[in-house]
Protein backbone atom coordinates (compact mmCIF):
# COMPACT_ATOMS: atom_id res chain seq x y z
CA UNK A 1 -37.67 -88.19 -145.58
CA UNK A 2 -41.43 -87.07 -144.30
CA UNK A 3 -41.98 -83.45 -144.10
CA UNK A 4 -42.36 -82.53 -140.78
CA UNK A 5 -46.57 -81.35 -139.85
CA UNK A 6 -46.75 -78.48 -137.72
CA UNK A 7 -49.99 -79.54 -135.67
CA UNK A 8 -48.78 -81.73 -132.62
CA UNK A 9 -51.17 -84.32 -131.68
CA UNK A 10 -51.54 -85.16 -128.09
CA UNK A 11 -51.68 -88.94 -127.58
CA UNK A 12 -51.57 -91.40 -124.67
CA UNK A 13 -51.42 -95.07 -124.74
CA UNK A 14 -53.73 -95.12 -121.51
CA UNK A 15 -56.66 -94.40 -123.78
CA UNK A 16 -56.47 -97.51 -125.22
CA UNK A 17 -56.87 -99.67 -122.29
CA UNK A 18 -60.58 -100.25 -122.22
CA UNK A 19 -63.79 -101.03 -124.16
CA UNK A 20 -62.36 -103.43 -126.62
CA UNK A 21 -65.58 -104.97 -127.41
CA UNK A 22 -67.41 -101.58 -128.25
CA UNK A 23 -68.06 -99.89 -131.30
CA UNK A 24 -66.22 -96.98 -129.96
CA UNK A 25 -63.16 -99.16 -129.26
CA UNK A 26 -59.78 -98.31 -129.18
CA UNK A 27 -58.63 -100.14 -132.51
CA UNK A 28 -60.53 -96.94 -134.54
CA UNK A 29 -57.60 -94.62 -132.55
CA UNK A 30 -54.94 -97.72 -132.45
CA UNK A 31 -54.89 -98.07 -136.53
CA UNK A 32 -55.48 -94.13 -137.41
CA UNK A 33 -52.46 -93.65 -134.83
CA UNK A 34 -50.13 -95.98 -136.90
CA UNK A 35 -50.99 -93.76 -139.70
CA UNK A 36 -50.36 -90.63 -138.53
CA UNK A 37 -47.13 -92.08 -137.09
CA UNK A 38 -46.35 -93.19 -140.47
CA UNK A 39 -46.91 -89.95 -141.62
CA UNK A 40 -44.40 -88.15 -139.46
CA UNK A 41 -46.32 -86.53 -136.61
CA UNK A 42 -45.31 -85.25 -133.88
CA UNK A 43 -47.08 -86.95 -130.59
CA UNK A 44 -47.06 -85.21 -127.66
CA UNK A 45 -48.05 -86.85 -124.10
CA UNK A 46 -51.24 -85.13 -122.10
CA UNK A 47 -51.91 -84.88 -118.34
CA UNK A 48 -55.44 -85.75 -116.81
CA UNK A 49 -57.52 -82.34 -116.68
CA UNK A 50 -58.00 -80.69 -112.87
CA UNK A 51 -61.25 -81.12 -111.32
CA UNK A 52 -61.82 -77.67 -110.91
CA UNK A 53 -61.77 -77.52 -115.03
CA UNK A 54 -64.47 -79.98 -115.47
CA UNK A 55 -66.61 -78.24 -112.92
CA UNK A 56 -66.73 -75.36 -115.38
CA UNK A 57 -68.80 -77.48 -117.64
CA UNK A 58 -70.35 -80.03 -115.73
CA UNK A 59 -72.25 -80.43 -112.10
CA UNK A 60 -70.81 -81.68 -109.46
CA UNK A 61 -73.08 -84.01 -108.44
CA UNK A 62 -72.68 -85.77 -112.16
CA UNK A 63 -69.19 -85.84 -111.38
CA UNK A 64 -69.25 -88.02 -108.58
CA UNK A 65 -72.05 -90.40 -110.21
CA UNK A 66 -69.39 -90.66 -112.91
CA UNK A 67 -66.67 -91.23 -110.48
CA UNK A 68 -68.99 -94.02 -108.72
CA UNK A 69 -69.30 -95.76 -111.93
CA UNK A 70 -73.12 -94.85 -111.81
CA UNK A 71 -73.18 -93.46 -115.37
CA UNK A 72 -74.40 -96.04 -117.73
CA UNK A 73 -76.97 -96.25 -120.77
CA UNK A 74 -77.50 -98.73 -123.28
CA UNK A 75 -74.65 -96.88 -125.40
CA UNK A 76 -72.23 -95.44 -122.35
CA UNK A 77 -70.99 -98.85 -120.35
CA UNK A 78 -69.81 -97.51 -116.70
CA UNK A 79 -66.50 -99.19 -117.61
CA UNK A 80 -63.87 -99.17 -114.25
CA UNK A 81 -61.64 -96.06 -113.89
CA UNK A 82 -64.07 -93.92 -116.82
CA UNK A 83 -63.53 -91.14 -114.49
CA UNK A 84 -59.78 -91.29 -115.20
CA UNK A 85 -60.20 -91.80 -118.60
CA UNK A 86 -62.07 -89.34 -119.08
CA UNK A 87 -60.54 -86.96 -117.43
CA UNK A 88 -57.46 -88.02 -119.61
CA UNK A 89 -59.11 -86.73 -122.26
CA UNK A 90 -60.33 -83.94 -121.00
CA UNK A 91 -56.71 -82.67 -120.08
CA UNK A 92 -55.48 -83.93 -123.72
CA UNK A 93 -58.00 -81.57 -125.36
CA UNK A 94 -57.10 -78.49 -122.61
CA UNK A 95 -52.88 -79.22 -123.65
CA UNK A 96 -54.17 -79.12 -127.69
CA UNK A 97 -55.82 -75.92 -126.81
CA UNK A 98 -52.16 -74.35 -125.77
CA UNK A 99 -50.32 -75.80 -128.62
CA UNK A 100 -52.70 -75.50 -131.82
CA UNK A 101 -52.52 -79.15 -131.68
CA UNK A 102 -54.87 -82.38 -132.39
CA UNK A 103 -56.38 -84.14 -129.32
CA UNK A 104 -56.19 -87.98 -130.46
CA UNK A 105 -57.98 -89.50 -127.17
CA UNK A 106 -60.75 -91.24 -126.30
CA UNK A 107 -63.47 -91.18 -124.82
CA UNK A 108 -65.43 -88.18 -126.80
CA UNK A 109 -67.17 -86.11 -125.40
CA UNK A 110 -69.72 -83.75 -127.55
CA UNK A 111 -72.84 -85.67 -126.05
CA UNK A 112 -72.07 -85.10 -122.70
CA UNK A 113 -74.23 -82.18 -121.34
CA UNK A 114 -73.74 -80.43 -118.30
CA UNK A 115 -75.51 -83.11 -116.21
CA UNK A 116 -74.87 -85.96 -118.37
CA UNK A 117 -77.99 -86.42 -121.37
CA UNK A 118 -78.25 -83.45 -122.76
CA UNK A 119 -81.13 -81.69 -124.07
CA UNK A 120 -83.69 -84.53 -123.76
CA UNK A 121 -81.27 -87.40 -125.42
CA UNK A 122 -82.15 -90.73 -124.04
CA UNK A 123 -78.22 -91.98 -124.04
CA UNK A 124 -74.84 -89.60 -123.80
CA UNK A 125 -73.35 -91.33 -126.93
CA UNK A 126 -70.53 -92.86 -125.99
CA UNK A 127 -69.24 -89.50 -124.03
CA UNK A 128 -68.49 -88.91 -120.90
CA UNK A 129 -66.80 -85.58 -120.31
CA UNK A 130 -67.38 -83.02 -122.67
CA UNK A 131 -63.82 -82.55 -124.04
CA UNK A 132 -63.97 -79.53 -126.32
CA UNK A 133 -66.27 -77.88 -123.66
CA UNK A 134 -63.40 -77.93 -120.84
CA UNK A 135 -60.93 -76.30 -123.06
CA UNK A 136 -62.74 -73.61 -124.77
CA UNK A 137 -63.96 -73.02 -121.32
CA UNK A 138 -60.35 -73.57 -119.82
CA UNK A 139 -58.71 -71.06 -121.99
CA UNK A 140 -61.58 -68.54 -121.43
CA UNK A 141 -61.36 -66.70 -124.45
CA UNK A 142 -64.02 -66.33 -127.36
CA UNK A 143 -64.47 -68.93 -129.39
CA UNK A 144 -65.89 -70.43 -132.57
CA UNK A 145 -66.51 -74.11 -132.41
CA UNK A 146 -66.90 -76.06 -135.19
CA UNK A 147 -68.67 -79.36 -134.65
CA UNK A 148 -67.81 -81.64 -137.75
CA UNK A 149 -69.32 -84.61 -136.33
CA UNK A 150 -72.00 -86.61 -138.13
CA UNK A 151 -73.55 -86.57 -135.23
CA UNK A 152 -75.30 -82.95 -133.80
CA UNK A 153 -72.97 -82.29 -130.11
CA UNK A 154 -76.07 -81.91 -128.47
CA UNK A 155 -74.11 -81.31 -124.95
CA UNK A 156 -71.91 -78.72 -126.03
CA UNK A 157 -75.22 -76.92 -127.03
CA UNK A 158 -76.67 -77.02 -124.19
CA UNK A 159 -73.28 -75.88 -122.27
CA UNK A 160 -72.72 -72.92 -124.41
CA UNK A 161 -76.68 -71.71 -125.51
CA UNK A 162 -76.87 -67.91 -124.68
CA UNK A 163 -72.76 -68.15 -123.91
CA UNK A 164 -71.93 -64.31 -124.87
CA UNK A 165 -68.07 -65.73 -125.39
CA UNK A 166 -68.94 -68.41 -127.87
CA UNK A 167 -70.39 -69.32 -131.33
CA UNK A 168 -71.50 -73.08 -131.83
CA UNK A 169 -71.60 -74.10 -135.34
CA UNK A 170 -72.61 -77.41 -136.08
CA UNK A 171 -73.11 -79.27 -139.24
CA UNK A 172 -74.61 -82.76 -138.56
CA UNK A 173 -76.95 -85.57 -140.36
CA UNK A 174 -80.66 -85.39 -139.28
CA UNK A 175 -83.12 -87.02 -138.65
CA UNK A 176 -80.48 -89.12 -137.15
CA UNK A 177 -79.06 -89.47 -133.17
CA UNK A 178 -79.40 -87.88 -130.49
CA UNK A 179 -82.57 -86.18 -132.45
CA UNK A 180 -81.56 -82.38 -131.65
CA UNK A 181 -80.00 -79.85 -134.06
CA UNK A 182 -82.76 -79.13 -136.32
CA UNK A 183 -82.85 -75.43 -136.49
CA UNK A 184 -80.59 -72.77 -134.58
CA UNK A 185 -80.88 -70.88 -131.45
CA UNK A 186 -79.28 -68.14 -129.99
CA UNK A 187 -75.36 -68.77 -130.53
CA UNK A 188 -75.78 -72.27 -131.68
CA UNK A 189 -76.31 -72.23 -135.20
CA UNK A 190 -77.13 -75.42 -136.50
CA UNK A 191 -77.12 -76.89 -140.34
CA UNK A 192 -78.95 -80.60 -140.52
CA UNK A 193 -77.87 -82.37 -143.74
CA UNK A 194 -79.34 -85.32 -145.45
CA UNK A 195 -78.17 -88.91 -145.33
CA UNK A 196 -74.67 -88.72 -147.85
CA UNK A 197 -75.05 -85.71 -149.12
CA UNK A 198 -71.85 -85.66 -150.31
CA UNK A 199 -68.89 -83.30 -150.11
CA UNK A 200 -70.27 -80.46 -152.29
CA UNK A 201 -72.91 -79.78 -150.70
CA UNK A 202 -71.17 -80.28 -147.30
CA UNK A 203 -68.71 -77.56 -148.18
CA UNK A 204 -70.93 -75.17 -149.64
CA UNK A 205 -72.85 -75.29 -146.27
CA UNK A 206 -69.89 -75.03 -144.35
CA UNK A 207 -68.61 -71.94 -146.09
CA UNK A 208 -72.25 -70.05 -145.96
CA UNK A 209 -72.24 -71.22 -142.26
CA UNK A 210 -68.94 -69.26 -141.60
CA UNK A 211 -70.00 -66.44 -143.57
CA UNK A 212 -72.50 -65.92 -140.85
CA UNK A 213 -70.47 -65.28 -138.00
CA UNK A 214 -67.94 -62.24 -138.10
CA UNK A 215 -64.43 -62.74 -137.34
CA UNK A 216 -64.06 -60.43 -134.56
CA UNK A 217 -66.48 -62.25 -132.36
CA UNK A 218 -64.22 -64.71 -131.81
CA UNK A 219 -60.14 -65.45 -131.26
CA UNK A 220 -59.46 -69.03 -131.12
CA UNK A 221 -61.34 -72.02 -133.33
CA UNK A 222 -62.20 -75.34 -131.27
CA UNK A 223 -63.29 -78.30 -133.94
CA UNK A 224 -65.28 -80.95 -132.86
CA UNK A 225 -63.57 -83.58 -134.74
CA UNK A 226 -65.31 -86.48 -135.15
CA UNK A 227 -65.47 -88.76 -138.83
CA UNK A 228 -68.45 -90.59 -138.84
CA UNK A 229 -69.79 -88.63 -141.71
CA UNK A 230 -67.19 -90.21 -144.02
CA UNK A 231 -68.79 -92.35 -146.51
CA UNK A 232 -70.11 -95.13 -144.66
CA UNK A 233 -69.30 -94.55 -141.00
CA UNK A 234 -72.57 -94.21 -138.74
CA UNK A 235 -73.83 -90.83 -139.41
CA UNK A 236 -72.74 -91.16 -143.22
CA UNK A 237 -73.00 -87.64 -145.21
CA UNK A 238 -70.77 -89.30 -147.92
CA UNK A 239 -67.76 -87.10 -147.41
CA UNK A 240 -64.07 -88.35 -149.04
CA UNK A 241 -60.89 -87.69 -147.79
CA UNK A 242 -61.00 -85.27 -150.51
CA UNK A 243 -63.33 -83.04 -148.60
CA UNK A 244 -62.03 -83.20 -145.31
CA UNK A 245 -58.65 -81.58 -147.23
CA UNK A 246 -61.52 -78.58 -148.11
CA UNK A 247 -62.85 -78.53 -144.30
CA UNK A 248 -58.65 -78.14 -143.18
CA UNK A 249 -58.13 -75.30 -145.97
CA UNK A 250 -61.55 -73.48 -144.82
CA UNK A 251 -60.73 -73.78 -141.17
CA UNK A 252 -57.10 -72.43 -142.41
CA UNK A 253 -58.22 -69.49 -143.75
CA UNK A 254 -60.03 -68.50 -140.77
CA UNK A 255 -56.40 -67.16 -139.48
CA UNK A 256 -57.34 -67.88 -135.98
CA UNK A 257 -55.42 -70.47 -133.41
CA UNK A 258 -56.94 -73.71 -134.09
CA UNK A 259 -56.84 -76.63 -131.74
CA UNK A 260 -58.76 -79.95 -132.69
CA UNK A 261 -60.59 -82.83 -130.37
CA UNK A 262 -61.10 -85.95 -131.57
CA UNK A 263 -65.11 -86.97 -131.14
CA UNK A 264 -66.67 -89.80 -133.47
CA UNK A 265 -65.63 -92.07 -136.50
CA UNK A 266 -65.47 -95.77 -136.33
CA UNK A 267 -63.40 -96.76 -139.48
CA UNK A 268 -59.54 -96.13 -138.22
CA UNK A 269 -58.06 -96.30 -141.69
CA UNK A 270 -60.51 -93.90 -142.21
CA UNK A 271 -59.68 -91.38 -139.42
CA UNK A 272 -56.09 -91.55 -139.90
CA UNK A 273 -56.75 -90.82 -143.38
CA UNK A 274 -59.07 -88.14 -143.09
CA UNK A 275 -57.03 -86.68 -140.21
CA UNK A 276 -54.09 -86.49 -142.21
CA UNK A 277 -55.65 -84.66 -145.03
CA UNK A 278 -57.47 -82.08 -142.75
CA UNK A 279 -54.12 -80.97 -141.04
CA UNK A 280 -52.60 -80.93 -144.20
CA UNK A 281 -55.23 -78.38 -145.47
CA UNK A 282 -54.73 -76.63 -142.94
CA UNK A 283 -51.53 -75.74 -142.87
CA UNK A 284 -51.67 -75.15 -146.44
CA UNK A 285 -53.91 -72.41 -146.19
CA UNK A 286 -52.92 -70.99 -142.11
């Protein structure tokens, strides 16, 4: 019989209704959600996130254009009902915030600034709604968040630079999409990495980046969960399963409530995989 995980992971079907034909489709969260099944998880089912929530992140005014279906790039399709989608979630990531759980939705939602592009990014990255953004700002407590993404959350950046309440860490590929991330400022400290650097070097700047920030400037830990820097995947650093077991045992020992929100990764073997091993790291070390 499977052990029983202690990190719920909020899950609805719904999110897997559109985009088929994208990169950022919903096979990468229909396979890694057989896995984590297989593994024993707990799924737990969200509710779409109030308006009032997503107005503490983004403008009104980009609301409605996204409600219109007038938010589209050459990476972002204005696909029917995004709004709801999105706002889907949103509300997954604020119910993983209340549980210490896993938000396994999609759309992401780092690149999404607080008018859409953020910070001079010529697409919003597949995102529409910054996720992690509503529910750090939802639960309205200080935060760390941890942006594992290959990718640098350029939007979450620019809705928490000079936030007294939180810390932005991010540790991202560059140069590489959406160009920003290169050096730190103010609360958003920021670690560019080479092309597949590989997991030493990945946890060794990890654990210097954490050594940075004290532990009483902040009470919960939102990551940024994406896995496109697994060997491979589109903003490769070369990391193994292997090291995302590290990442879960260093986000572990942080002793703080954790809550997770699922951003990039296009391999879905991969992210149930990689998933798997992070919660399990976790929990070893929590």
């Amino acid at each position: 019989m499977l052990e029983a995980m202690k990190t719920k992971i909020v899950f609805s079907e719904k999110c897997l209704s559109y985009g088929s034909w994208h990169i950022e489709s919903p096979e990468r969260v229909r396979r890694a959600y057989e896995i984590l099944k297989e593994k024993g998880y707990e799924f737990i089912t969200p509710e779409p996130a109030a308006e009032e929530d997503l107005l503490k992140v983004h403008s009104r005014e980009y609301l409605q254009k996204l409600k219109k279906g007038l938010v589209e790039d050459v990476d972002t399709p204005a696909y029917e009902n995004i709004y709801e989608y999105a706002r889907l979630a949103a509300g997954a990531a604020i119910l993983a915030a209340k549980v210490n759980g896993f938000s396994f939705m999609r759309p992401p939602g780092h690149h999404a600034g607080i008018k859409g592009a953020a910070l001079g990014a010529y697409t919003l990255g597949f995102c529409y709604i910054n996720n992690v953004a509503v529910a750090v700002r939802h639960l309205g407590k200080p935060a760390l968040i941890l942006d594992i993404d290959g990718h640098h959350g350029n939007g979450t950046q620019e809705i928490f630079l000079g936030d007294k309440n939180v810390v932005y860490v991010s540790l991202h590929r560059y140069p590489h999409y959406p160009g920003t991330g290169y050096t730190s400022e103010k609360n958003c400290l920021n670690y560019p990495l080479p092309a597949n650097c590989g997991d030493e070097l990945y946890i060794k700047t990890l654990k210097e980046a954490l050594t940075r920030i004290s532990a009483e400037k902040f009470e919960v830990v939102a990551v940024s969960a994406g896995f496109d820097a697994h060997a491979g995947d589109l903003a490769s650093l070369g990391l193994t399963e292997k090291c995302y077991r590290e990442i879960g045992k260093i986000i572990g020992a942080l002793k703080k409530p954790t809550f997770f929100v699922l951003e990039g990764g296009y391999s879905g073997e991969n992210i149930g995989k990689d998933i798997d091993q992070m919660l399990k790291g976790l929990e070893e070390r929590s």
